[in-house]
N, C-alpha and C. Protein backbone atom coordinates (compact mmCIF):
# COMPACT_ATOMS: atom_id res chain seq x y z
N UNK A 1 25.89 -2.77 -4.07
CA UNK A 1 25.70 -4.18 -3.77
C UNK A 1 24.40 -4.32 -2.97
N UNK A 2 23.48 -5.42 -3.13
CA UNK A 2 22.00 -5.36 -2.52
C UNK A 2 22.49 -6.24 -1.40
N UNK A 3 21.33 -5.75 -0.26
CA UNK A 3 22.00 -6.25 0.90
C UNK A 3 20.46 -7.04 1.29
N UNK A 4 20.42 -8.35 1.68
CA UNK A 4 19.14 -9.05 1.61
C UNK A 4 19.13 -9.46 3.36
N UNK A 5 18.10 -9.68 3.89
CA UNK A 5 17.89 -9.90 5.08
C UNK A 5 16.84 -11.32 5.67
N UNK A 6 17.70 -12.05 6.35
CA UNK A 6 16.97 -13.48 6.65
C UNK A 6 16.24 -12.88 7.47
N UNK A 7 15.00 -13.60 7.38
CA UNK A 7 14.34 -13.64 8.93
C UNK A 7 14.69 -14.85 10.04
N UNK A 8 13.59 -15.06 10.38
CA UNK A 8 13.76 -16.39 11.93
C UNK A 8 13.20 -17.43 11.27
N UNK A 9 13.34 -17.53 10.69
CA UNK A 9 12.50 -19.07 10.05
C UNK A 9 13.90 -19.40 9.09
N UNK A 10 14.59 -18.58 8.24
CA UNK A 10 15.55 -18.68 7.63
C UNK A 10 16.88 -18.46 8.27
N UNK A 11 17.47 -18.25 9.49
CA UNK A 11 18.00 -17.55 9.90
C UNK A 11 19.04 -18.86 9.67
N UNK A 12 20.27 -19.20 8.66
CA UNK A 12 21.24 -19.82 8.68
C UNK A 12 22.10 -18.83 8.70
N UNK A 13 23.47 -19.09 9.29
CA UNK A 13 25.32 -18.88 9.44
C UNK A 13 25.32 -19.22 7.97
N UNK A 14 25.33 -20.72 7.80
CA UNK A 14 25.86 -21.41 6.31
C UNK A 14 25.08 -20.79 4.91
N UNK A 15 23.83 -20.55 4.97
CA UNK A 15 23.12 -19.75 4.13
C UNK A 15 23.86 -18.25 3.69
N UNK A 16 24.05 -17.63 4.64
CA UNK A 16 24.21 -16.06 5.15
C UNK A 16 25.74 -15.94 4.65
N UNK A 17 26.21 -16.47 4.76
CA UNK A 17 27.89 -16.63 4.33
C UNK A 17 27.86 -17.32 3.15
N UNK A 18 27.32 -18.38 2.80
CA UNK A 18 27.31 -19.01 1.31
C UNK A 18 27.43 -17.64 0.07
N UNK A 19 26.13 -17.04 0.81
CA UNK A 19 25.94 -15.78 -0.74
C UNK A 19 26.63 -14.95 -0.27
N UNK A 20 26.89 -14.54 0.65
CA UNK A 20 27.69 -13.37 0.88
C UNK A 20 28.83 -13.50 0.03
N UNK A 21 29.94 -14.91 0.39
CA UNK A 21 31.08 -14.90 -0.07
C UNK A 21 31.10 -15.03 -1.55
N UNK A 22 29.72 -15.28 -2.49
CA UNK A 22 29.99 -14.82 -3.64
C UNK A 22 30.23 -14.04 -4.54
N UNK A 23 30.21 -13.01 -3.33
CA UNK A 23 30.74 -11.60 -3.48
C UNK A 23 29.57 -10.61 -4.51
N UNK A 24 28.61 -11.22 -4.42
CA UNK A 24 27.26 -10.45 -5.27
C UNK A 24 26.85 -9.71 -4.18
N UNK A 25 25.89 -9.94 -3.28
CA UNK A 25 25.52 -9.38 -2.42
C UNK A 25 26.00 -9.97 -1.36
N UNK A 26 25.52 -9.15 -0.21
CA UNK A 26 25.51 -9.32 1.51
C UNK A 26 24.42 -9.52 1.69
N UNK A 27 24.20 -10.61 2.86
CA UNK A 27 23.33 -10.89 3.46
C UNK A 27 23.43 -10.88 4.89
N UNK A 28 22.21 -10.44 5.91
CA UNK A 28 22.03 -9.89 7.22
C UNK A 28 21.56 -11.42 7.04
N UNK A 29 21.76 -11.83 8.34
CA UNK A 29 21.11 -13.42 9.54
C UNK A 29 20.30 -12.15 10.48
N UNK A 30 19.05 -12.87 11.22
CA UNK A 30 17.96 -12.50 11.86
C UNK A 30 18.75 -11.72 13.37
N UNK A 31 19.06 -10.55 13.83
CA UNK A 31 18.76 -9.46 14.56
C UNK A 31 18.30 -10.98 15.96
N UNK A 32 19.47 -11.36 16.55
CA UNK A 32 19.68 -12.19 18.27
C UNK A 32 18.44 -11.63 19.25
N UNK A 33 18.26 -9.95 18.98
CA UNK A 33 17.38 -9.12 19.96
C UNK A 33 15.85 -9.73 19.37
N UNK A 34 15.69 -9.87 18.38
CA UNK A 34 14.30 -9.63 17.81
C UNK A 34 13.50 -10.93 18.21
N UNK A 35 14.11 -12.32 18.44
CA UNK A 35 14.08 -13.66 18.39
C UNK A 35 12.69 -13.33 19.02
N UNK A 36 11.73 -14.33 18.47
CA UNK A 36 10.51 -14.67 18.79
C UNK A 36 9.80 -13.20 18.72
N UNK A 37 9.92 -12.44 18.04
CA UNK A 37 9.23 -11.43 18.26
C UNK A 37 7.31 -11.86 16.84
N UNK A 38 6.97 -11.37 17.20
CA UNK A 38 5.94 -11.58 16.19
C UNK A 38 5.87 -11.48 15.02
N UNK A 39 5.46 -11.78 13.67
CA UNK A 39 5.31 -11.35 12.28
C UNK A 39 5.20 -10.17 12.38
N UNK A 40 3.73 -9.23 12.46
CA UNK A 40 3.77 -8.14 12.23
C UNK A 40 4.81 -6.90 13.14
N UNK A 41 5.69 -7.15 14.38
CA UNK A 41 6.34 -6.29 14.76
C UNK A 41 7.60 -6.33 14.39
N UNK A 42 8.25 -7.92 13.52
CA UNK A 42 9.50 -8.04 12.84
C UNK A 42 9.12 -7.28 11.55
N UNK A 43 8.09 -7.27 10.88
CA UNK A 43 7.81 -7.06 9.76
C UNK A 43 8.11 -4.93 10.12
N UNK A 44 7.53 -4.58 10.91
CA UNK A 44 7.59 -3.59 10.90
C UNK A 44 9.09 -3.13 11.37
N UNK A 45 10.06 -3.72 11.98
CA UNK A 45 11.21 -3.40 12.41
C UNK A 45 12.10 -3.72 11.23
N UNK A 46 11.81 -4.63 10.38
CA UNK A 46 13.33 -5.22 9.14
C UNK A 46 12.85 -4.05 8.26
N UNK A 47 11.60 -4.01 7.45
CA UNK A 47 10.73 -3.48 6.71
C UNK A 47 11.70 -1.45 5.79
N UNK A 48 11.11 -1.05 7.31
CA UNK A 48 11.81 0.18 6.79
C UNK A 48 13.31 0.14 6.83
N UNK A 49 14.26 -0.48 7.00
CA UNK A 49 15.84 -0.60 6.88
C UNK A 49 16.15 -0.73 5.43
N UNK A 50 15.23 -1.08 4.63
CA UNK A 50 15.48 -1.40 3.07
C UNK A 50 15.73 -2.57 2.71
N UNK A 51 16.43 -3.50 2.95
CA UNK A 51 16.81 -4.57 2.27
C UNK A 51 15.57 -5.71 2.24
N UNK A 52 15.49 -6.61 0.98
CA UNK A 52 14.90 -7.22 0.47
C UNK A 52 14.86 -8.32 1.54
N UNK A 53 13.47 -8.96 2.27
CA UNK A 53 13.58 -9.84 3.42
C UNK A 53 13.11 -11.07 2.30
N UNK A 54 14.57 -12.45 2.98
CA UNK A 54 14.13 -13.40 2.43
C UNK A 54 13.61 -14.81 3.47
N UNK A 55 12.57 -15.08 2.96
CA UNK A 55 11.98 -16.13 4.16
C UNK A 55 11.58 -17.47 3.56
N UNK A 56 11.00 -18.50 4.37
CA UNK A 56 10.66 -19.50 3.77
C UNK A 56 8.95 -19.49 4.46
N UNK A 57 8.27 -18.55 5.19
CA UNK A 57 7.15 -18.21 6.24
C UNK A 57 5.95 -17.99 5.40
N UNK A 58 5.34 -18.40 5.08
CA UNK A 58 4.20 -17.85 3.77
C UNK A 58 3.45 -17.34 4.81
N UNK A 59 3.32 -17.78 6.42
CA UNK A 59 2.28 -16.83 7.03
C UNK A 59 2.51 -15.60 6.65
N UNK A 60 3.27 -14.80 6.72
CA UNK A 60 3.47 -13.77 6.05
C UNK A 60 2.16 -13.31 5.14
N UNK A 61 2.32 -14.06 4.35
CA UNK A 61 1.07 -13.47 3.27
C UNK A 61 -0.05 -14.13 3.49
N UNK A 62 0.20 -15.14 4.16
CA UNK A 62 -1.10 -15.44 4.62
C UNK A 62 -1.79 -14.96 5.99
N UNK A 63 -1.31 -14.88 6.53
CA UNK A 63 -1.79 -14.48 7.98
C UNK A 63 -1.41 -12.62 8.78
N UNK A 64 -0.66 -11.98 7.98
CA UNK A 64 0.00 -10.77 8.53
C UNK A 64 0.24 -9.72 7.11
N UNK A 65 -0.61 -10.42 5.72
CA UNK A 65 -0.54 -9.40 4.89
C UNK A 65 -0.59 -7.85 5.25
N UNK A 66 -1.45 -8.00 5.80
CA UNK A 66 -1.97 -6.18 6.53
C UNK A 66 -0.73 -5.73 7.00
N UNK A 67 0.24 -6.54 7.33
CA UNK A 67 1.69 -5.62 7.90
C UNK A 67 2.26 -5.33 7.08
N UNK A 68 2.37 -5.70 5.68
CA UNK A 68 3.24 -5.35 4.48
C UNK A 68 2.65 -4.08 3.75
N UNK A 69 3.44 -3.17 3.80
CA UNK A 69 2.57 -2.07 3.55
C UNK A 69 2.53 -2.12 1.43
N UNK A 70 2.11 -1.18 0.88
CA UNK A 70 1.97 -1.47 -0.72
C UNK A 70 3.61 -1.27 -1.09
N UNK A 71 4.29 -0.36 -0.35
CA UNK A 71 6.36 -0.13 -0.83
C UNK A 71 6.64 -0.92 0.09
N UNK A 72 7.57 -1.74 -0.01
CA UNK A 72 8.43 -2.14 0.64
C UNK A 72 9.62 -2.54 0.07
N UNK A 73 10.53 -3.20 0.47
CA UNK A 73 11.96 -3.55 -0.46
C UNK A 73 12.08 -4.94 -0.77
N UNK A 74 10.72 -5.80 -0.85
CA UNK A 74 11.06 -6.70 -1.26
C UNK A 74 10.60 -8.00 -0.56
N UNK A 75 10.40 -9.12 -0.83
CA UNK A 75 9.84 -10.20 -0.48
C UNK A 75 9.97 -11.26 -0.93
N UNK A 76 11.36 -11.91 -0.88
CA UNK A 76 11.58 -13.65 -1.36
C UNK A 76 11.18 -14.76 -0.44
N UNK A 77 10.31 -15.66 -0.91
CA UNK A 77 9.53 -16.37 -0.22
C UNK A 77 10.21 -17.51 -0.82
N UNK A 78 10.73 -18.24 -0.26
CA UNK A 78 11.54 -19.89 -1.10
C UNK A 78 10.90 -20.87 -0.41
N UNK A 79 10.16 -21.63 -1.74
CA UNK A 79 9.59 -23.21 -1.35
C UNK A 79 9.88 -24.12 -1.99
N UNK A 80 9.05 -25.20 -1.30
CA UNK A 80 9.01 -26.28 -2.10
C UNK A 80 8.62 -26.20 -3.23
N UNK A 81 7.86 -26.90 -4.42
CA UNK A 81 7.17 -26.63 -4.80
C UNK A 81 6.06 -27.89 -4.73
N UNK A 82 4.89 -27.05 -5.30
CA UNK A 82 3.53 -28.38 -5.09
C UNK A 82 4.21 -29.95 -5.41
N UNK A 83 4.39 -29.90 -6.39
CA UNK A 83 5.28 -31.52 -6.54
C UNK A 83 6.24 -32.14 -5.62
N UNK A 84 7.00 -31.22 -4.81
CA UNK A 84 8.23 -31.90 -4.11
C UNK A 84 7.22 -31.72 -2.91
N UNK A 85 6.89 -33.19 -1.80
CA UNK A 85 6.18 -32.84 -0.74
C UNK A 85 7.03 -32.97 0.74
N UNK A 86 8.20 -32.95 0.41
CA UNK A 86 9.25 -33.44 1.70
C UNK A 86 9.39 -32.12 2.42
N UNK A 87 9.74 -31.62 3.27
CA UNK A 87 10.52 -31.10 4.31
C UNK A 87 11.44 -29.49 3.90
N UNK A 88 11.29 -28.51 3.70
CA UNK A 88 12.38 -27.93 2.89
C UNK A 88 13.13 -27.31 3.85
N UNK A 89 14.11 -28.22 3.58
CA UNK A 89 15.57 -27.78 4.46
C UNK A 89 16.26 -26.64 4.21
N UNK A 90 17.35 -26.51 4.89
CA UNK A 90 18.47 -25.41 4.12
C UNK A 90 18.91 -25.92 2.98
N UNK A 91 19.54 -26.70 3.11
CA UNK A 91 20.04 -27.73 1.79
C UNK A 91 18.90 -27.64 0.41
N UNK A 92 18.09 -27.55 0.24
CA UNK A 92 16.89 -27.91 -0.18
C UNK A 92 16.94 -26.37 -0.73
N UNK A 93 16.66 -24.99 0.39
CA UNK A 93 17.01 -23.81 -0.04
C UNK A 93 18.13 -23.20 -1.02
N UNK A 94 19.34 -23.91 0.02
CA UNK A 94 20.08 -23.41 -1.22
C UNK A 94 20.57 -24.09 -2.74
N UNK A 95 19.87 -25.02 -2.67
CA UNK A 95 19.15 -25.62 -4.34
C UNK A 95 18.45 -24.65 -5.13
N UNK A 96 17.80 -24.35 -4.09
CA UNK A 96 16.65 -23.60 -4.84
C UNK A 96 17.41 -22.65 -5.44
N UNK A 97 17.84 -21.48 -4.32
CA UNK A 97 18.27 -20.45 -4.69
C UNK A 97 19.75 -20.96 -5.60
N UNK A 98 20.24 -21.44 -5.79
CA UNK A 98 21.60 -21.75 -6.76
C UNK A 98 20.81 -21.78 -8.21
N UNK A 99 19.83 -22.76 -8.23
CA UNK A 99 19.14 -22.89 -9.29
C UNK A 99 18.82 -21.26 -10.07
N UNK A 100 17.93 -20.88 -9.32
CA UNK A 100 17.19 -19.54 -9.52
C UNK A 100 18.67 -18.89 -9.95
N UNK A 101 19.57 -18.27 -9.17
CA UNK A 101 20.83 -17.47 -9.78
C UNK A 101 21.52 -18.03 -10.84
N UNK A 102 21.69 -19.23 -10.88
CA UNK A 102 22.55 -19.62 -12.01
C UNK A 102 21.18 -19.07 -13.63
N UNK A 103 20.33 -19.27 -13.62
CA UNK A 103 19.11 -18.92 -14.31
C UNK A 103 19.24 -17.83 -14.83
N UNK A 104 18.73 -16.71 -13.62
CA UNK A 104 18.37 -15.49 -13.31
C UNK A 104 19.55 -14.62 -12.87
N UNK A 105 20.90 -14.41 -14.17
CA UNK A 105 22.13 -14.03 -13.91
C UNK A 105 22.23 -12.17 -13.03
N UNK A 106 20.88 -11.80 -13.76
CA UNK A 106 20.93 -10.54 -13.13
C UNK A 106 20.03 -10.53 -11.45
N UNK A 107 19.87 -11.62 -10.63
CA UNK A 107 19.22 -11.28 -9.66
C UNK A 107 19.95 -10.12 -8.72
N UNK A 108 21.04 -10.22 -8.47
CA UNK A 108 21.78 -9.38 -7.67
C UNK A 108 22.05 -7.47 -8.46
N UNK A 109 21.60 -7.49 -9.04
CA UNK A 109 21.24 -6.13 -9.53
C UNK A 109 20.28 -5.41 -9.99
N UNK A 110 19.21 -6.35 -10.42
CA UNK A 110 17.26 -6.03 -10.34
C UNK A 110 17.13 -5.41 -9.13
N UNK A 111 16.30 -4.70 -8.38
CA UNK A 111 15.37 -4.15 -7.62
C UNK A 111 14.06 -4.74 -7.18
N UNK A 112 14.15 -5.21 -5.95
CA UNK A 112 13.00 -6.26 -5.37
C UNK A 112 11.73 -5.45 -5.01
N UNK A 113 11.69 -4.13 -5.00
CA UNK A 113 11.26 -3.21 -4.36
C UNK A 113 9.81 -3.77 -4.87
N UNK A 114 9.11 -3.80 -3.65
CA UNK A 114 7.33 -3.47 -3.45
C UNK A 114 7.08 -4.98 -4.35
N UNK A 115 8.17 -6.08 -4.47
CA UNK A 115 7.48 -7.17 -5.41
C UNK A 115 7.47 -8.11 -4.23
N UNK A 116 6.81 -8.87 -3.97
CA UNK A 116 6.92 -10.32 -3.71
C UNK A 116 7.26 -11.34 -4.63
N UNK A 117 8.41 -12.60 -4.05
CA UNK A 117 8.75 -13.39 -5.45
C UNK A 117 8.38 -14.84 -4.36
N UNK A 118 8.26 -15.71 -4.99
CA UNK A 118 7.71 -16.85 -4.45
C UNK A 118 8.87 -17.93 -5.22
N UNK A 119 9.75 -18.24 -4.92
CA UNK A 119 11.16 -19.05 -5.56
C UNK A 119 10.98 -20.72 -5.34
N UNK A 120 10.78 -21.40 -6.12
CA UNK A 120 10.45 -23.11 -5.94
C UNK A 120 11.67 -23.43 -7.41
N UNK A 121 11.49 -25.03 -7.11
CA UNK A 121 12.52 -26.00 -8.14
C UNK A 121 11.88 -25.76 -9.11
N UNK A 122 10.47 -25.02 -9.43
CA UNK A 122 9.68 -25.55 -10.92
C UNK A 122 9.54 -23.90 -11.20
N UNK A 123 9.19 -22.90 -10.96
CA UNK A 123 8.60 -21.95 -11.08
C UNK A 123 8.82 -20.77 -10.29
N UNK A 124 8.51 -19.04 -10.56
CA UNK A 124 8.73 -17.99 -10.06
C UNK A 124 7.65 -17.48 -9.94
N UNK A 125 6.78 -17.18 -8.98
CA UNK A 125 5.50 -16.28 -9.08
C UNK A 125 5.97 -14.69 -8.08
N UNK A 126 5.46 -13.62 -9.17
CA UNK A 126 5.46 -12.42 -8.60
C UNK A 126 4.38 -11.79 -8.18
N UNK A 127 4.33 -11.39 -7.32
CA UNK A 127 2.94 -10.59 -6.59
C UNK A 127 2.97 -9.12 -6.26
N UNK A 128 2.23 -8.33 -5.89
CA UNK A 128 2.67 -7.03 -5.34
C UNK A 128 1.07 -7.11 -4.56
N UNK A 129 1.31 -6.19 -3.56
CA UNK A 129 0.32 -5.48 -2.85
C UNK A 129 -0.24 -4.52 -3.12
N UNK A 130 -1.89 -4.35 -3.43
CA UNK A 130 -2.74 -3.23 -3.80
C UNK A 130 -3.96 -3.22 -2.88
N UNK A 131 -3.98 -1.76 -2.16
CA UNK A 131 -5.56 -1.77 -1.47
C UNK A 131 -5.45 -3.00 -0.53
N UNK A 132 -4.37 -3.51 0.26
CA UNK A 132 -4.37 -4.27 1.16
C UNK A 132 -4.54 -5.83 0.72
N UNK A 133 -4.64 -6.11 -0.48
CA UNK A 133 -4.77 -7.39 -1.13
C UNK A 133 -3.55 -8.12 -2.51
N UNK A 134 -3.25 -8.85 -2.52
CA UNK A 134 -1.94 -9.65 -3.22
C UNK A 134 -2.58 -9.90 -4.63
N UNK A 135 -2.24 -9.38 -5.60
CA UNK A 135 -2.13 -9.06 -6.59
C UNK A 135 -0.73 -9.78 -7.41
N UNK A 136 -1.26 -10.89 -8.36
CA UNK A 136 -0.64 -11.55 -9.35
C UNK A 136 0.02 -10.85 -10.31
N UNK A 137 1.09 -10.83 -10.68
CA UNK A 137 1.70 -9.92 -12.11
C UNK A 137 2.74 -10.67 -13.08
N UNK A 138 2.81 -12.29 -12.74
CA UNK A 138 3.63 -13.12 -13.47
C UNK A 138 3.78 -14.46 -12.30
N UNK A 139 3.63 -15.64 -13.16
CA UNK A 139 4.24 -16.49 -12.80
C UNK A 139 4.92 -17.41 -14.29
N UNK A 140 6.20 -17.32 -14.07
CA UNK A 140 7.14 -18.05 -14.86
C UNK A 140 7.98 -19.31 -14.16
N UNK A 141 7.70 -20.52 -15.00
CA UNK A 141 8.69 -21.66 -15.32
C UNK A 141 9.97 -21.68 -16.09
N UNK A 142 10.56 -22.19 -15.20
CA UNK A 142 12.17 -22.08 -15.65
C UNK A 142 12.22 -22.94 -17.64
N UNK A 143 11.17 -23.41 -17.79
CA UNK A 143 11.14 -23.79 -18.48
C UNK A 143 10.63 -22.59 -19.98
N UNK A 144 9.73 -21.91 -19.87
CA UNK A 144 9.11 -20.94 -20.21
C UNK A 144 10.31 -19.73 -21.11
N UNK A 145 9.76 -19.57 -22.38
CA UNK A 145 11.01 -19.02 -23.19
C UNK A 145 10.97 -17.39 -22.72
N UNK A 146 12.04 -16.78 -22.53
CA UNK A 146 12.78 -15.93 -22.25
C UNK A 146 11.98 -15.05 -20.86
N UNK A 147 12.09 -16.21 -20.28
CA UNK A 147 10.89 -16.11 -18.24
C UNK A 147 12.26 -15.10 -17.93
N UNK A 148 13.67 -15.24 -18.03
CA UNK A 148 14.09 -14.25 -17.16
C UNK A 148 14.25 -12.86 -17.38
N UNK A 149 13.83 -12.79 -18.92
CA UNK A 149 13.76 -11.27 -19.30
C UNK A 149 12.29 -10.64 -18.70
N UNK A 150 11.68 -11.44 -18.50
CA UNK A 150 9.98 -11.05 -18.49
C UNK A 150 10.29 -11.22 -16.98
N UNK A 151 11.20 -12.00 -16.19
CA UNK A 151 10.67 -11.77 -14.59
C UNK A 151 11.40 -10.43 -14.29
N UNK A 152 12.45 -10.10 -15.10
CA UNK A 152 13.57 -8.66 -14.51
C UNK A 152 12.17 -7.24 -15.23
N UNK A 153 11.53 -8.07 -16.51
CA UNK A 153 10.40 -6.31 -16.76
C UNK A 153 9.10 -6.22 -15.71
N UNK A 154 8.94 -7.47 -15.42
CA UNK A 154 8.05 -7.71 -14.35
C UNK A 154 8.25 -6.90 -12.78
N UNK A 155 9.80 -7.38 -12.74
CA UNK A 155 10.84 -6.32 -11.29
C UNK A 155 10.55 -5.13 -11.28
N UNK A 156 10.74 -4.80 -12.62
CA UNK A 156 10.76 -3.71 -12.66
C UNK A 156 9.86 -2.33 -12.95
N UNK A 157 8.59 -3.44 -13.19
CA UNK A 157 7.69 -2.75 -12.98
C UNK A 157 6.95 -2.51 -11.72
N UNK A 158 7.32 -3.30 -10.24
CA UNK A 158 6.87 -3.70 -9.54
C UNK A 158 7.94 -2.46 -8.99
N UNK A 159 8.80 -2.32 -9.14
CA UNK A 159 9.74 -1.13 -8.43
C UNK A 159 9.54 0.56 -8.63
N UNK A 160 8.81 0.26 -10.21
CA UNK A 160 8.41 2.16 -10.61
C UNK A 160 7.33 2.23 -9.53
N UNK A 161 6.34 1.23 -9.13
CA UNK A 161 5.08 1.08 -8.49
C UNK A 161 5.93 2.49 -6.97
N UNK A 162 6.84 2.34 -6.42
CA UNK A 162 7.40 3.04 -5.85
C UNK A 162 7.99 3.84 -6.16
N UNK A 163 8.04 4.31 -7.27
CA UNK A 163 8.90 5.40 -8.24
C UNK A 163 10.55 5.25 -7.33
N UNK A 164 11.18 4.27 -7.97
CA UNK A 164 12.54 3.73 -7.47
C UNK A 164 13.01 2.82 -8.70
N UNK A 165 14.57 3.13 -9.22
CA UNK A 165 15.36 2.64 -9.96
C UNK A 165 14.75 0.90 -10.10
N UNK A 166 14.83 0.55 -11.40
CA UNK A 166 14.95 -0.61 -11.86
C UNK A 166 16.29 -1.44 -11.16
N UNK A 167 17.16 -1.32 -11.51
CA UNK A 167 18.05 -2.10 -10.75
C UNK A 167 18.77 -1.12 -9.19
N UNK A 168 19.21 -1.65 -8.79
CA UNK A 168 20.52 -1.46 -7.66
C UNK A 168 21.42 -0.81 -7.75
N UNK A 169 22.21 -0.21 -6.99
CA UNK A 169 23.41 0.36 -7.40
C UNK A 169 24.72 -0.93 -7.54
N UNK A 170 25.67 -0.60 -8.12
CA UNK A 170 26.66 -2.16 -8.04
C UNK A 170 27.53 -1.52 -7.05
């Protein structure tokens, strides 16, 4: 079972328990000790534990790329998207993400490893890290014919990048 990890920007109870109790995966809420700690020293403390960190923080890639090393376990970034310009709530999140799973039936058994995914109401963009710079390898619309077979070969190419299993264990 993949075990995913909020940060402090995401850090819901109601989120964290929503997916948990769907009995796909577990999800960790943000580490009480760590609170206010910086990007790059959370990044380096969640980072090596393994699980796939999910945030809504684009500083991240914008401002603290250099902390993400080229392996890591993963990087769900959930937004708005350019069209929706309101506020993105939890509520709003877990739209998103309901959307995306009901979609994307295999998310909970793909391998996030070394990908960045960027999750909005319209679209999926995947990234990976090379030579210290963010590197494009797919962006798919939910609309887009057979986007979820091409985002799981996309996963999974983003996971050999670490020479590590395509999917998860169940």
């Amino acid at each position: 079972m993949t075990t995913f990890q909020l940060d402090e920007c995401l850090n819901s109870k109601k989120l964290a328990l929503g997916c948990t109790q769907e009995g796909l995966c577990k999800v960790f809420r943000f580490p009480a000790e760590m609170k206010g700690l910086k990007d790059p020293e959370m990044l380096n403390s969640l980072l090596p534990k393994g699980n796939p960190l999910i945030t809504t923080d684009f500083a991240l890639l914008d401002e603290h790329l250099n902390a993400i090393p080229e392996s890591h376990p993963g990087i769900i970034l959930i937004a708005n998207s350019k069209s929706v310009p309101e506020t993105l709530t939890i509520k709003k999140v877990q739209a998103i993400l309901r959307k995306f799973k009901t979609q994307f039936s295999q998310w909970h058994q793909v391998s996030w490893q070394n990908s960045i995914v960027c999750i909005t109401q319209d679209a999926i963009n995947v990234l990976h890290i090379k030579a210290g710079h963010l590197k494009e390898d797919g962006y798919f619309t939910y609309q887009s014919v057979d986007w979820n077979k091409t985002l799981e070969d996309t996963l999974c190419q983003n996971a050999k990048r670490g020479q590590v299993s395509c999917f998860q264990a169940q």
